[in-house]
Protein backbone atom coordinates (compact mmCIF):
# COMPACT_ATOMS: atom_id res chain seq x y z
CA UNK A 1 10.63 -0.99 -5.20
CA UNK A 2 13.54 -0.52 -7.54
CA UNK A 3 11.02 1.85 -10.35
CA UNK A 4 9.96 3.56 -6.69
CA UNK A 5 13.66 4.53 -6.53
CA UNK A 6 14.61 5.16 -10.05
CA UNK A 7 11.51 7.88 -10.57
CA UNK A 8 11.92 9.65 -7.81
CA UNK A 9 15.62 10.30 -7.81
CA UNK A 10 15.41 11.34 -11.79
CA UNK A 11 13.53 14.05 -10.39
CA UNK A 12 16.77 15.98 -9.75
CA UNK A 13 19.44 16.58 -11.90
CA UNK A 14 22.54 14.99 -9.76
CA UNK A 15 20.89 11.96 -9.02
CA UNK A 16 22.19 9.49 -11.49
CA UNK A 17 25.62 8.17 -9.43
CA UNK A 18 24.23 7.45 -6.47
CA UNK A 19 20.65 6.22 -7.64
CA UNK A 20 22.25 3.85 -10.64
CA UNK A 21 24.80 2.23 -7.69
CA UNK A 22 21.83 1.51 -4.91
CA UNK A 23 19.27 0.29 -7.97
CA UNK A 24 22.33 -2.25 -9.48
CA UNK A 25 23.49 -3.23 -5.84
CA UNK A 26 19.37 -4.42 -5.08
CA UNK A 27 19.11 -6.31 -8.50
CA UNK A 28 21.85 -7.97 -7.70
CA UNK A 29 20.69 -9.30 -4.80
CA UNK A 30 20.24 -13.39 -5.27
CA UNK A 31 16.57 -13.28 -3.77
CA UNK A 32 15.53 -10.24 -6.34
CA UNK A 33 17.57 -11.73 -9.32
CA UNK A 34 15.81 -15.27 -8.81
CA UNK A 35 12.05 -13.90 -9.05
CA UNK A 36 12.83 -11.02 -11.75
CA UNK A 37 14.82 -12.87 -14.25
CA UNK A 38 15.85 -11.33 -17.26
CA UNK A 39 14.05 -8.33 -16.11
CA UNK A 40 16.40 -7.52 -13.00
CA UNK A 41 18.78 -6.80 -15.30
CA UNK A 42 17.74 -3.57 -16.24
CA UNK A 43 16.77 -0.23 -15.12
CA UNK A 44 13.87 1.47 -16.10
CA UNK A 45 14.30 5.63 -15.55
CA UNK A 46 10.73 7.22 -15.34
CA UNK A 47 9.98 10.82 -14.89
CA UNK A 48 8.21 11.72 -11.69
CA UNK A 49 4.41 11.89 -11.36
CA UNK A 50 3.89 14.46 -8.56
CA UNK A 51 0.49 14.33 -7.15
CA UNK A 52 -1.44 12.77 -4.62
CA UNK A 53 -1.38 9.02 -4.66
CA UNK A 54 -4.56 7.09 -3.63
CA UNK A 55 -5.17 3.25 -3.94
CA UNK A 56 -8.37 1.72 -5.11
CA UNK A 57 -9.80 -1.65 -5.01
CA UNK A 58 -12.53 -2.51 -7.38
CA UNK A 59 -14.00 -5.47 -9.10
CA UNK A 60 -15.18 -6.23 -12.38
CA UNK A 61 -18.32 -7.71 -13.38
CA UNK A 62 -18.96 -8.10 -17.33
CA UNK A 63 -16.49 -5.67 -17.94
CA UNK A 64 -17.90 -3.20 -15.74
CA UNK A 65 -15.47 -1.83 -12.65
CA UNK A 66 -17.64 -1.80 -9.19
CA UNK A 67 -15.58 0.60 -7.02
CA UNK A 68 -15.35 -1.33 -3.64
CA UNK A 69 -13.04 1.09 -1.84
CA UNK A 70 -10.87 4.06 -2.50
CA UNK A 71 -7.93 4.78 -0.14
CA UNK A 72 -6.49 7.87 0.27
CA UNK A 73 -2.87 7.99 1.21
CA UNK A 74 -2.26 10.87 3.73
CA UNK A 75 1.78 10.89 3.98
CA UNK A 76 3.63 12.82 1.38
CA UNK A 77 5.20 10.13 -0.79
CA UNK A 78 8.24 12.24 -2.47
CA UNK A 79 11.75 10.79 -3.29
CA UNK A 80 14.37 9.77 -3.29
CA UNK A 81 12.55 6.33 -1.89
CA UNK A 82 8.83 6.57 0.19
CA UNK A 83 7.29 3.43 2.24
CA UNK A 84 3.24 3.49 1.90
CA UNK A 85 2.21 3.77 5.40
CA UNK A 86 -1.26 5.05 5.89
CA UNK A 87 -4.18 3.67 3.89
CA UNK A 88 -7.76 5.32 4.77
CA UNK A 89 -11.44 5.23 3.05
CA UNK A 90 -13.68 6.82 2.17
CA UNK A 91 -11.69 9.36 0.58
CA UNK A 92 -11.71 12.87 1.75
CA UNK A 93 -11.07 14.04 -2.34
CA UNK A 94 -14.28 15.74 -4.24
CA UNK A 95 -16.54 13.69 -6.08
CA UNK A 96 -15.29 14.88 -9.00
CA UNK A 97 -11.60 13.63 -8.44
CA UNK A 98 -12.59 10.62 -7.23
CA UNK A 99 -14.84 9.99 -10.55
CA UNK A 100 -11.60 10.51 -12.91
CA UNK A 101 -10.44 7.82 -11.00
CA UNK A 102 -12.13 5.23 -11.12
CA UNK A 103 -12.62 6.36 -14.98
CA UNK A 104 -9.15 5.85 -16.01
CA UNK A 105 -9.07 2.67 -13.77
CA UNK A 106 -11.68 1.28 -15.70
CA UNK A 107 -10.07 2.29 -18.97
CA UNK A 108 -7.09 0.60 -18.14
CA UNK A 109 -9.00 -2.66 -17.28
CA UNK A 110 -10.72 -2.68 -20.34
CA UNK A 111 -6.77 -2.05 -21.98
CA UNK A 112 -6.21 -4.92 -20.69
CA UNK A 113 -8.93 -6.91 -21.82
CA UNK A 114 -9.72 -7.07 -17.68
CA UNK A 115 -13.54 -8.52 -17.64
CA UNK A 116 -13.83 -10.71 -14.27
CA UNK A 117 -12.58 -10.62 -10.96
CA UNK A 118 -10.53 -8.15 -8.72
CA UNK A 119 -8.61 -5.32 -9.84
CA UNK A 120 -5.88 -3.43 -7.58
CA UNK A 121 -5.11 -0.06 -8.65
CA UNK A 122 -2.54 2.52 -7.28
CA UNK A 123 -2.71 6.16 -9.07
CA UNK A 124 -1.60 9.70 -8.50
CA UNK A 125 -3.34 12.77 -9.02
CA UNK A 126 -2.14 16.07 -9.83
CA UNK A 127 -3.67 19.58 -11.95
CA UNK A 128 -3.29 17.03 -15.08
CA UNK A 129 -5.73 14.79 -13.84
CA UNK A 130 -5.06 10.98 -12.61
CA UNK A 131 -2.01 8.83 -13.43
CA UNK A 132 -2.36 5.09 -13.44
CA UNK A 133 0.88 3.41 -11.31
CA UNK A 134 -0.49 0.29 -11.26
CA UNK A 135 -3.31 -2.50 -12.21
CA UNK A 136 -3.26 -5.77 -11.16
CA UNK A 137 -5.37 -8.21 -11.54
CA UNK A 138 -5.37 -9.14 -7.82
CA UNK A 139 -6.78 -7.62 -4.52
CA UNK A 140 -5.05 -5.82 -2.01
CA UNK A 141 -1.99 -7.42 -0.61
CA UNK A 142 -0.48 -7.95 2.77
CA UNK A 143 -3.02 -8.39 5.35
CA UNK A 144 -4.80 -4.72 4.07
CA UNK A 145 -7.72 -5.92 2.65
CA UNK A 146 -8.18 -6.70 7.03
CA UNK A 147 -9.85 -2.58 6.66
CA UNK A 148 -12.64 -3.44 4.45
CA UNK A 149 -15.92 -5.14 5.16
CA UNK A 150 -18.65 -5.45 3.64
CA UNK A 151 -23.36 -5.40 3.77
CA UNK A 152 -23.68 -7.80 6.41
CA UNK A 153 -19.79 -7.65 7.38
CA UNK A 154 -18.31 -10.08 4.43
CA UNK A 155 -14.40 -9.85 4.15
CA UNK A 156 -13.10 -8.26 1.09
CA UNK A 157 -12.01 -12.03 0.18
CA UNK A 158 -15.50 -13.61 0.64
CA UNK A 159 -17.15 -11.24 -1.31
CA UNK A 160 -14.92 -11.87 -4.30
CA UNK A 161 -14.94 -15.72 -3.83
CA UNK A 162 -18.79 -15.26 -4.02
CA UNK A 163 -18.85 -13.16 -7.21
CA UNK A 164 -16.34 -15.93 -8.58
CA UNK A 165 -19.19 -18.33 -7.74
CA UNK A 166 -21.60 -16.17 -9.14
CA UNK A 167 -23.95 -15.85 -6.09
CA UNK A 168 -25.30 -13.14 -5.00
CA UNK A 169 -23.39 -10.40 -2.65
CA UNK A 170 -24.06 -7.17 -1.16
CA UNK A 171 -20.85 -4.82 -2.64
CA UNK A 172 -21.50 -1.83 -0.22
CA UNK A 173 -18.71 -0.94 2.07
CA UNK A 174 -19.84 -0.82 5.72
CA UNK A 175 -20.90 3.28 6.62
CA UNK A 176 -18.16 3.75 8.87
CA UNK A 177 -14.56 4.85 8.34
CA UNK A 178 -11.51 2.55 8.08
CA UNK A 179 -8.19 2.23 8.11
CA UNK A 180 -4.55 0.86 8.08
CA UNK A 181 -1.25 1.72 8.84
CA UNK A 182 1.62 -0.95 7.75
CA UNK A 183 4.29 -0.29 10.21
CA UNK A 184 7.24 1.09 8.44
CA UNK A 185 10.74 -0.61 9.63
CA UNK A 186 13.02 3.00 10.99
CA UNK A 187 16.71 0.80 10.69
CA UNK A 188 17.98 -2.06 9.76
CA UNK A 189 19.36 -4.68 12.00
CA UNK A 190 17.95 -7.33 14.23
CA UNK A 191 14.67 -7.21 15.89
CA UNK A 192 14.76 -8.00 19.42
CA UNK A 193 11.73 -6.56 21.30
CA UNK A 194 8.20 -4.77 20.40
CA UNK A 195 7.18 -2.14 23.41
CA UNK A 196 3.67 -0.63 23.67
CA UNK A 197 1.36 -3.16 21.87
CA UNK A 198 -0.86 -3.05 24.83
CA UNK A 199 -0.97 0.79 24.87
CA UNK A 200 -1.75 1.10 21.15
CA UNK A 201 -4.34 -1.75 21.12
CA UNK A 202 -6.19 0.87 24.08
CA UNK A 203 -5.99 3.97 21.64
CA UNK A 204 -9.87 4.80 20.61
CA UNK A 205 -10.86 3.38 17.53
CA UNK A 206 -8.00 0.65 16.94
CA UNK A 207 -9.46 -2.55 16.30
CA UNK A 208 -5.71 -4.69 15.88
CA UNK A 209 -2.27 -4.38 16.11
CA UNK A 210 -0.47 -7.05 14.13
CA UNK A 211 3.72 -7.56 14.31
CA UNK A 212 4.89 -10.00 11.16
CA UNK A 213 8.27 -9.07 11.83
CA UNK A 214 10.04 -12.16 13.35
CA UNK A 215 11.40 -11.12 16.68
CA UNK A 216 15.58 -11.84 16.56
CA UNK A 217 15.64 -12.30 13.13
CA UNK A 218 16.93 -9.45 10.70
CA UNK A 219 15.20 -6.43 9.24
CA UNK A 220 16.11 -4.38 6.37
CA UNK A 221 14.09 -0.76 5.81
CA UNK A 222 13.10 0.15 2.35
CA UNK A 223 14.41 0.31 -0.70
CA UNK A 224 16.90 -2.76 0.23
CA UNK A 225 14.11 -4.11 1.83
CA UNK A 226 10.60 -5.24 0.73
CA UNK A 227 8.67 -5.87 4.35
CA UNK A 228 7.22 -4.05 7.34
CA UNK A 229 7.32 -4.50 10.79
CA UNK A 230 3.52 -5.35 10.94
CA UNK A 231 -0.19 -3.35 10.56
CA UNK A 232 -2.40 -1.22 12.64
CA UNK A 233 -6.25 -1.41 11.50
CA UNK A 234 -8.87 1.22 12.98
CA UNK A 235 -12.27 2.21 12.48
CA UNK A 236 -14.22 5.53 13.33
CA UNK A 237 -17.19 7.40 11.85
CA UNK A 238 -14.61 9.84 9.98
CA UNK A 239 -11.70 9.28 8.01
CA UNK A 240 -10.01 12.31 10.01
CA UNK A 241 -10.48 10.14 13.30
CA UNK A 242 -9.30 6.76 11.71
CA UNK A 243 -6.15 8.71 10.53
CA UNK A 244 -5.32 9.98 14.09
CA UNK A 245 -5.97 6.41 15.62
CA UNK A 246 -3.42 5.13 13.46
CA UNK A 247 -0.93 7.79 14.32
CA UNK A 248 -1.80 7.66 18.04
CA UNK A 249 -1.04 4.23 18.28
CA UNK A 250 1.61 4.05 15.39
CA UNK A 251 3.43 6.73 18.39
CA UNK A 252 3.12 3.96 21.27
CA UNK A 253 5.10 1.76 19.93
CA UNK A 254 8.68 1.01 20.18
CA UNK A 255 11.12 -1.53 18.76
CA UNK A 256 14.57 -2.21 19.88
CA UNK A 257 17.03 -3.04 16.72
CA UNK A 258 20.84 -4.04 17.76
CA UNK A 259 23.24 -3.62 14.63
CA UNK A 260 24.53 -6.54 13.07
CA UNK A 261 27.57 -7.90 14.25
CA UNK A 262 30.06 -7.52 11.03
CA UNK A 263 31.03 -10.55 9.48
């Protein structure tokens, strides 16, 4: 969240003041200082990768990377700050682009000395070629991984329990389209009521709509914050109509937010 900040905002010349302040104001926080350590108290300055930014979830076998899905990320994720919103596969890119990257994900495993198990990657592309963000040895957080299924419908999480287990699994991604949209919080304040879930749930092609936000509790938007409001998941047979499902119902929803009362 913090290196989201930092990167973007060195992007233009007059943004050390105000970046520096917000950046120090979130490491201080108690919660962030207790699970970064020694490490929230510094700040790393990046330049900014411009591109567009995909996601890709693979898993290794013997070294190898088995690409399992690749998300494109339709939104525009500039500065100073961006929340991911919309995740959708298969990816519209060419073949081509979508080759480098599973190339220089697979590069970066081996890097690693990655051999087994899941792998979540987050890159950007741009005339250069791909950028690696991010590898983790993990798969895809939040409930996400809820948009992937697999040969006779196995959850992204059974199929890697059963490659753990070394039995034998069917890697293909279903044919159809999929998608998910984590719900980005618009203010901060307290959550008191969610409008329009039965509206969006009757948009063609959305299969759930999920709130995690507490209702009555308080909600902070990103960067302060590190949470959404909840996830959309559709299906289609195109990633075009899975990305207009999401938006559809995304628009039916409303939340009412009261300020906080000062202190």
């Amino acid at each position: 969240m913090a290196r989201a900040a930092a990167a973007t905002a060195a992007a233009s010349p007059d943004w050390t003041p105000a970046a520096w302040r917000r950046i120090a104001a979130i490491l201080r926080d108690p919660e962030v200082a207790g699970r970064g350590g020694a490490a929230a108290g510094r700040i790393l300055v990046e330049e900014f990768i411009p591109g567009t930014e995909f996601a890709l979830e693979g898993l290794l076998s013997r070294g190898e990377l088995n690409v399992l899905a690749l998300f494109d990320k339709p939104d525009p994720l500039d500065g100073p700050f961006f929340e991911e919103t919309i995740y959708v596969t298969p990816s519209r890119h060419p073949a081509g682009v979508q080759s480098e990257l599973a190339a220089a994900v697979a590069a970066a495993a081996r890097a690693m000395g990655l051999a087994e198990g899941p792998v979540h990657a987050e890159l950007r592309y741009n005339a250069r070629g791909p950028w690696l963000l991010e590898l983790a040895a993990r798969s895809i957080g939040g409930l996400c991984s809820r948009a992937l299924r697999f040969g006779t419908g196995l959850s992204l999480e059974e199929l890697i329990l059963r490659h753990a287990l070394d039995l034998d699994q069917d890697r293909e991604r279903e044919a159809r389209a999929a998608g998910v949209m984590m719900i980005p919080i618009p203010r901060g304040g307290i959550l008191r009521e969610v409008h329009g879930m039965a509206s969006a749930r009757l948009v063609a092609g959305i299969e759930e709509v999920t709130i995690t936000a507490r209702l009555d509790n308080r909600i902070v938007p990103l960067p302060e914050g590190a949470s959404y409001l909840g996830f959309i998941f559709a299906r289609g047979d195109t990633p075009d109509e899975v990305e207009a499902a999401l938006r559809r119902a995304h628009a039916e929803l409303g939340f009412v937010i009261e300020p906080e009362s000062p202190a």
